[in-house]
C-alpha atoms as a PDB file:
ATOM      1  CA  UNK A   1       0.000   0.000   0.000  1.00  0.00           C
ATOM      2  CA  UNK A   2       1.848   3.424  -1.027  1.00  0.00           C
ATOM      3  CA  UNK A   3       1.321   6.535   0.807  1.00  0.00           C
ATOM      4  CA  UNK A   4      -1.057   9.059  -1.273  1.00  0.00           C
ATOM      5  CA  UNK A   5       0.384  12.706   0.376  1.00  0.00           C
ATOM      6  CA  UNK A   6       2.747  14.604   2.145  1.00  0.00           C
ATOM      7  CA  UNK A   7       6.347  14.041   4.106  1.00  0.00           C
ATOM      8  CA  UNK A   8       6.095  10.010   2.656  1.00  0.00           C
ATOM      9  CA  UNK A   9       4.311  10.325  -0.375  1.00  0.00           C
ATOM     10  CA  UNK A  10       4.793   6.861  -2.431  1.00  0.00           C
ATOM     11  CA  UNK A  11       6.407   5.394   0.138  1.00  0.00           C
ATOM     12  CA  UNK A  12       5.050   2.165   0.490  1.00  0.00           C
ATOM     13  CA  UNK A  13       3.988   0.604   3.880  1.00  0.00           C
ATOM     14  CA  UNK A  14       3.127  -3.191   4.849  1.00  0.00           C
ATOM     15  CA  UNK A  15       0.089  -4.653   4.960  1.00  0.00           C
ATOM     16  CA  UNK A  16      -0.968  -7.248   7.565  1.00  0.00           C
ATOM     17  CA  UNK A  17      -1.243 -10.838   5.915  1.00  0.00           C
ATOM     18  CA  UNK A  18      -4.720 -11.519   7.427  1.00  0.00           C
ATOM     19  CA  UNK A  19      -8.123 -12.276   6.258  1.00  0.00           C
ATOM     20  CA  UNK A  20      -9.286 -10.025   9.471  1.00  0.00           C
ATOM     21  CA  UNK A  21      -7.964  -6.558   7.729  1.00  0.00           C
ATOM     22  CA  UNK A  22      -9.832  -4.982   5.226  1.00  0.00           C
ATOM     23  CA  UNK A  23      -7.217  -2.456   4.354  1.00  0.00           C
ATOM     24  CA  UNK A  24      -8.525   1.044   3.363  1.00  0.00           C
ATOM     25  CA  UNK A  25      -8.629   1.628  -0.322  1.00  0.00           C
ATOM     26  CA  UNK A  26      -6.598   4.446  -1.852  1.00  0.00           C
ATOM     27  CA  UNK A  27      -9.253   6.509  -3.395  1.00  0.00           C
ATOM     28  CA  UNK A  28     -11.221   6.147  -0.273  1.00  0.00           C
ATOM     29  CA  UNK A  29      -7.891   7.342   1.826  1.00  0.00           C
ATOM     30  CA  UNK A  30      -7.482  10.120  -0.731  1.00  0.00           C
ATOM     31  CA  UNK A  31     -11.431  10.898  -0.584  1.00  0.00           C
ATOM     32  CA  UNK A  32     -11.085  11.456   3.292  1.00  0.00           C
ATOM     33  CA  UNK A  33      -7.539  13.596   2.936  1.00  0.00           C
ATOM     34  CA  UNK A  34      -9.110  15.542   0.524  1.00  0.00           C
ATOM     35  CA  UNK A  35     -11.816  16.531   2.608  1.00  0.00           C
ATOM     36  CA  UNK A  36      -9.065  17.094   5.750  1.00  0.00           C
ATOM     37  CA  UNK A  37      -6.905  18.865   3.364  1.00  0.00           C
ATOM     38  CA  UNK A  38      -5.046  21.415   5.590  1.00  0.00           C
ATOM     39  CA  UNK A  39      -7.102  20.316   8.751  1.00  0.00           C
ATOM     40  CA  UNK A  40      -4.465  18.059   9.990  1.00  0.00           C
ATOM     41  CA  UNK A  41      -1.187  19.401  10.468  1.00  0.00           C
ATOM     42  CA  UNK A  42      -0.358  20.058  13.979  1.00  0.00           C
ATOM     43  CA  UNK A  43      -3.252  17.629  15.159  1.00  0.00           C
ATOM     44  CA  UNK A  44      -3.239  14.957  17.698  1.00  0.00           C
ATOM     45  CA  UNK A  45      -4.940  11.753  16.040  1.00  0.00           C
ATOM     46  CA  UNK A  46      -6.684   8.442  16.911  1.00  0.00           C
ATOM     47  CA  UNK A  47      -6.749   6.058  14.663  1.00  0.00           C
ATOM     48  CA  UNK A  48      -9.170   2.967  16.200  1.00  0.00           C
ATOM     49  CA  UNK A  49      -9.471  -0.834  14.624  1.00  0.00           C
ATOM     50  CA  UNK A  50      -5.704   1.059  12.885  1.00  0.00           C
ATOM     51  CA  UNK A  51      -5.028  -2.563  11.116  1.00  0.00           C
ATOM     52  CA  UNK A  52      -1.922  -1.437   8.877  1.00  0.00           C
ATOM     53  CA  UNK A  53      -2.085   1.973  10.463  1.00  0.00           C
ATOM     54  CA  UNK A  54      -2.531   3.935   6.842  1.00  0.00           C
ATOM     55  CA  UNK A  55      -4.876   6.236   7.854  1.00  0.00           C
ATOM     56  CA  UNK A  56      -2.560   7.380  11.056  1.00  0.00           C
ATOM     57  CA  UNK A  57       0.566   7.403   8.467  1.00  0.00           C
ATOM     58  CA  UNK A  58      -0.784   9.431   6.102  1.00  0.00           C
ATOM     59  CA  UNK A  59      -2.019  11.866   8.844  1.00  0.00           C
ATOM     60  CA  UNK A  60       1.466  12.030   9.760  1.00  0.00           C
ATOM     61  CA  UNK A  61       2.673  12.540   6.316  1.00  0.00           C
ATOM     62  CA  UNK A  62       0.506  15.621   5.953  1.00  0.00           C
ATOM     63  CA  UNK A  63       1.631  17.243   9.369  1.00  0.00           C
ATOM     64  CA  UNK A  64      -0.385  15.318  12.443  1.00  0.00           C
ATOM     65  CA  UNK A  65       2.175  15.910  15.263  1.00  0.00           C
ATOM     66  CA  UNK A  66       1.163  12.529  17.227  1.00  0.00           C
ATOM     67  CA  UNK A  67      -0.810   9.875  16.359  1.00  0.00           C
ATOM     68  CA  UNK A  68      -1.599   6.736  18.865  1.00  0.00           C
ATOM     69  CA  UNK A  69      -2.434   3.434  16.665  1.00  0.00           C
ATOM     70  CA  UNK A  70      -5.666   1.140  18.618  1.00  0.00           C
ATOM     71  CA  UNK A  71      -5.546  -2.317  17.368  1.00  0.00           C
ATOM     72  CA  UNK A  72      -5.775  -5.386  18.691  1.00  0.00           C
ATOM     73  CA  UNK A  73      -4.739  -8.142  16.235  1.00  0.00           C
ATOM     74  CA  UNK A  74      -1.231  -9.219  16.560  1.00  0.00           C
ATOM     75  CA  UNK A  75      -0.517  -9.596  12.789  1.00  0.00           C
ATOM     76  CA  UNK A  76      -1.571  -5.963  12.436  1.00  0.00           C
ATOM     77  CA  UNK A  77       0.204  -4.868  15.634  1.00  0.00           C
ATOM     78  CA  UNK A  78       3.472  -6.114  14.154  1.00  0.00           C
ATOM     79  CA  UNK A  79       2.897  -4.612  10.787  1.00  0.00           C
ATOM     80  CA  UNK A  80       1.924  -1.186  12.503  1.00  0.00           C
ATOM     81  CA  UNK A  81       5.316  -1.532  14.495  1.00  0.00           C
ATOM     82  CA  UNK A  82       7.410  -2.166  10.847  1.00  0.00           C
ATOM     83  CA  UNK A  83       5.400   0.340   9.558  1.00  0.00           C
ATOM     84  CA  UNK A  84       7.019   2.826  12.178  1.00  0.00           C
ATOM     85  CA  UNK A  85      10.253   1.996  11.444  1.00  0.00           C
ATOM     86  CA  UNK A  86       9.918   1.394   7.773  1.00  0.00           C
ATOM     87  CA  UNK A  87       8.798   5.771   7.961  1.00  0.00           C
ATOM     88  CA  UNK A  88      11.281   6.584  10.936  1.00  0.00           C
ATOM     89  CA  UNK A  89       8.184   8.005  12.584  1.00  0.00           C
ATOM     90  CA  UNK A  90       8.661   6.794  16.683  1.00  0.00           C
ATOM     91  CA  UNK A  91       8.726   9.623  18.283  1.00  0.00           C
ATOM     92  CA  UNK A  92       5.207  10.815  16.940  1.00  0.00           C
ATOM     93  CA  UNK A  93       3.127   7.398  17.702  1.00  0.00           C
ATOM     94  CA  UNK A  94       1.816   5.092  20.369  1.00  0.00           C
ATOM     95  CA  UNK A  95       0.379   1.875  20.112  1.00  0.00           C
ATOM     96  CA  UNK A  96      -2.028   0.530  22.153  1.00  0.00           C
ATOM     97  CA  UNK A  97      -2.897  -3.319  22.093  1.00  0.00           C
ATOM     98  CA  UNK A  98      -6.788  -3.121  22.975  1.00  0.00           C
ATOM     99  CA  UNK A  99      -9.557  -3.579  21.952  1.00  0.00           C
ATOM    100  CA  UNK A 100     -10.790  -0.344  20.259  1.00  0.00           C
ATOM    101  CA  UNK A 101     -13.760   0.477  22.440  1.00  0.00           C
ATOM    102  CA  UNK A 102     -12.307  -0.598  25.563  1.00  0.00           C
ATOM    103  CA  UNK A 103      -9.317   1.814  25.039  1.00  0.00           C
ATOM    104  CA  UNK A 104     -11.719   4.472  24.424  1.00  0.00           C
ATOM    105  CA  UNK A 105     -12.936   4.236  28.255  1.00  0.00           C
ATOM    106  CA  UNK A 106      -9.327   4.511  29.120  1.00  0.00           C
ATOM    107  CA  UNK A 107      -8.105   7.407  27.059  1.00  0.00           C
ATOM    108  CA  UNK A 108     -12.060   9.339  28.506  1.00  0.00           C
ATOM    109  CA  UNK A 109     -10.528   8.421  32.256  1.00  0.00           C
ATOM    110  CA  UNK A 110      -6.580   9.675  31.402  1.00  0.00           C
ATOM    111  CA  UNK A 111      -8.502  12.915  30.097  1.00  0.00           C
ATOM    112  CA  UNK A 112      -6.448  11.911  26.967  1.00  0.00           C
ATOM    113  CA  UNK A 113      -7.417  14.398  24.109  1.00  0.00           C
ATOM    114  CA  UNK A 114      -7.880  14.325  20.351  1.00  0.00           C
ATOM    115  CA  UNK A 115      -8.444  16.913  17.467  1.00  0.00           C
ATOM    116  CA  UNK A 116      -8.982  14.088  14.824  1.00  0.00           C
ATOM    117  CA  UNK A 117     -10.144  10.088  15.362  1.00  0.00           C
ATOM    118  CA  UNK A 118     -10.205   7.906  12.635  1.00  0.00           C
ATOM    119  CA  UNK A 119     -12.258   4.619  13.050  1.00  0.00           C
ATOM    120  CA  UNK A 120     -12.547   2.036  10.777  1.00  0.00           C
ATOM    121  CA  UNK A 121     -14.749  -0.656  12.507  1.00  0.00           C
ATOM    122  CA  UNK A 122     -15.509  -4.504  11.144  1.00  0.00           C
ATOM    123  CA  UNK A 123     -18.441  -4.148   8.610  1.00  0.00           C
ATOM    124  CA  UNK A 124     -20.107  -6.602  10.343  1.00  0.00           C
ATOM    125  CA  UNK A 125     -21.863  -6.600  13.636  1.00  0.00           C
ATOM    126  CA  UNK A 126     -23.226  -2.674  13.911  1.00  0.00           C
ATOM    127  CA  UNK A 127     -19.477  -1.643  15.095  1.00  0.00           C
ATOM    128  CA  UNK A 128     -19.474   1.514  13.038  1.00  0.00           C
ATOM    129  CA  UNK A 129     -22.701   2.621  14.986  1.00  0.00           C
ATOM    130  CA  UNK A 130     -21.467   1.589  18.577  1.00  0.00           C
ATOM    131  CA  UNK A 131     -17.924   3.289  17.936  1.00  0.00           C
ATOM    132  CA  UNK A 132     -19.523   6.612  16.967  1.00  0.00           C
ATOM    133  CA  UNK A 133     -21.552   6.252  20.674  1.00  0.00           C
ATOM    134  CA  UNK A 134     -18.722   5.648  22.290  1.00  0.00           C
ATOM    135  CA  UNK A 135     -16.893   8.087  20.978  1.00  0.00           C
ATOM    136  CA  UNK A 136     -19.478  10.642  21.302  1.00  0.00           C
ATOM    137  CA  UNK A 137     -20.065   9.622  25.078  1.00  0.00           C
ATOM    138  CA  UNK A 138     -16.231   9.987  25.815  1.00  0.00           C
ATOM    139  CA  UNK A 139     -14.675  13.464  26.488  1.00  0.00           C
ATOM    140  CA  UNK A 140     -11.667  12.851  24.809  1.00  0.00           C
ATOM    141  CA  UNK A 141     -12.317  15.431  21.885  1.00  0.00           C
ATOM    142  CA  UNK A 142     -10.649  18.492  21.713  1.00  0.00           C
ATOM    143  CA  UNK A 143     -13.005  21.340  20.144  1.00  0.00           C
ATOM    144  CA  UNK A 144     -13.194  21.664  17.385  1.00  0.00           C
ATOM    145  CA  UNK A 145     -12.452  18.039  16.805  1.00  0.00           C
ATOM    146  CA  UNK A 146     -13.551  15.810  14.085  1.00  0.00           C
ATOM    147  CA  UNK A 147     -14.725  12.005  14.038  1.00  0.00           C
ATOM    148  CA  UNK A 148     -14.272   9.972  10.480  1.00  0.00           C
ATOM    149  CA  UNK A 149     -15.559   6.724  10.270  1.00  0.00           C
ATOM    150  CA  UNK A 150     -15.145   4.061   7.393  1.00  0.00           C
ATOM    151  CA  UNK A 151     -18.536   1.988   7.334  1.00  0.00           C
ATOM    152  CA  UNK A 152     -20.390  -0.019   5.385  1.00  0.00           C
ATOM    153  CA  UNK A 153     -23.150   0.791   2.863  1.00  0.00           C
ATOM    154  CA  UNK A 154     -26.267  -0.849   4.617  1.00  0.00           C
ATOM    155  CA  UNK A 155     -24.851   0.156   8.344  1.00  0.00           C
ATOM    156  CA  UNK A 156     -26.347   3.402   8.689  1.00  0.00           C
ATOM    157  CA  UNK A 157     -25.323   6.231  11.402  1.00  0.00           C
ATOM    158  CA  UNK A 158     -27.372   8.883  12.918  1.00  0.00           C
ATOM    159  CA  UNK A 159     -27.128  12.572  11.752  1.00  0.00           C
ATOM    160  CA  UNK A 160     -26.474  13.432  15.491  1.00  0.00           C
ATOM    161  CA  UNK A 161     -24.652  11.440  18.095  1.00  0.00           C
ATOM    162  CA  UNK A 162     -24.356  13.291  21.421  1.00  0.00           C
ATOM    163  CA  UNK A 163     -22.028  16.138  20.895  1.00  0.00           C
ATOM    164  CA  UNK A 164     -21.194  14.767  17.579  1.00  0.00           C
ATOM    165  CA  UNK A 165     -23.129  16.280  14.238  1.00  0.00           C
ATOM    166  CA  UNK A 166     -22.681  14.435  11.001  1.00  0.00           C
ATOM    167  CA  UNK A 167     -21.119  17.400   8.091  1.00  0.00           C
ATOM    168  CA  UNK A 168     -20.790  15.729   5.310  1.00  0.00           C
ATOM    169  CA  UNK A 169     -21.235  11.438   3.894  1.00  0.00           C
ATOM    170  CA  UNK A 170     -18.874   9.886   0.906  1.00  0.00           C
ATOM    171  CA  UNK A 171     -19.940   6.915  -0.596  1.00  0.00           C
ATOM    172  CA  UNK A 172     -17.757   4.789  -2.367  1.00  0.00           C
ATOM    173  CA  UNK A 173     -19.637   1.656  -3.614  1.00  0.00           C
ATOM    174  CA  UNK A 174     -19.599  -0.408  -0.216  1.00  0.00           C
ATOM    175  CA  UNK A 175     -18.070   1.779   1.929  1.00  0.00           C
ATOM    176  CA  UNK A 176     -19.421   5.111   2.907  1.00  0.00           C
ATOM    177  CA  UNK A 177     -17.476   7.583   4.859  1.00  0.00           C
ATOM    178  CA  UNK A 178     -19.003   9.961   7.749  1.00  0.00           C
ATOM    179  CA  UNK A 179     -17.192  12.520   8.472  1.00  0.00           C
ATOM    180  CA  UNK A 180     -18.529  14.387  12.289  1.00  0.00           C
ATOM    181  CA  UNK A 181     -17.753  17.693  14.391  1.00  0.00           C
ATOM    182  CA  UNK A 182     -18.734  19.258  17.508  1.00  0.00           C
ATOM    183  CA  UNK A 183     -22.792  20.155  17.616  1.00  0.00           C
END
């Protein structure tokens, strides 16, 4: 997978060798960028269910000062820790192994805080919808932040979501993208 902006642009990046990773197509990466373009730089980012970690990469190419990585499947672990190193990127990342919406309870009691979150949740199961809630229940958001999540077509979300107020929906065959501020 080849980074699409920025500090690392074309440089390519591993992908984890599992069925359980649906990796985050390039147009749909650029598609989300696009919309962020010159929103990130400076930004503290969360990327949840991070698999490779492209979507917390290529915030750092464009200028994301930190970004902590949430996954919880060893084979994409390791690939998010190569990943690091492959970019030479350490001292801007965490990684947590957790399960997504555990760690989010965690980061809401730390008083941990985040301009941008990325999730990209299984299609399967209604995770999409129960991330957004659990973001939007949290108080780890710094104003005025901005939620993105990667879901599938038939898994709707609500317009509104606690604090959270849907701006603007991509769709990309399967996949939509919903894209979320402060209300």
């Amino acid at each position: 997978m080849r980074i699409i902006s920025g500090e690392f642009r074309n440089r390519i990046i591993k992908m984890p060798n599992s069925r359980d990773v649906r990796p985050t197509s390039q147009k749909v990466r650029k598609a989300i960028f696009d919309v962020l373009s010159g929103v990130v730089e400076g930004k503290k980012v969360l990327d949840l269910f991070s698999g490779s970690g492209a979507l917390g990469f290529e915030a750092l190419s464009v200028g994301a000062e930190y970004v902590t990585f949430v996954e919880k499947n060893p084979i994409s672990l390791k690939t998010i820790q190569e990943n690091i190193e492959l970019l030479n990127v350490r001292a801007k990342c965490t990684v947590i192994a957790r399960d997504a919406l555990d760690s989010l309870d965690i980061f809401d009691q730390q008083k941990a805080g985040y301009d941008i979150v990325f999730a990209d949740p299984p299609y399967i199961g209604g995770w999409a919808k129960k991330c957004l809630l659990k973001i939007s229940s949290c108080d780890i958001l710094l104003a005025p932040a901005i939620v993105v999540i990667e879901h599938y077509k038939k898994d709707e979300l609500p317009t509104i979501s606690n604090n959270l107020k849907r701006w603007q929906l991509k769709n990309y065959g399967d996949t939509l993208i919903s894209f979320y501020t402060h209300s």
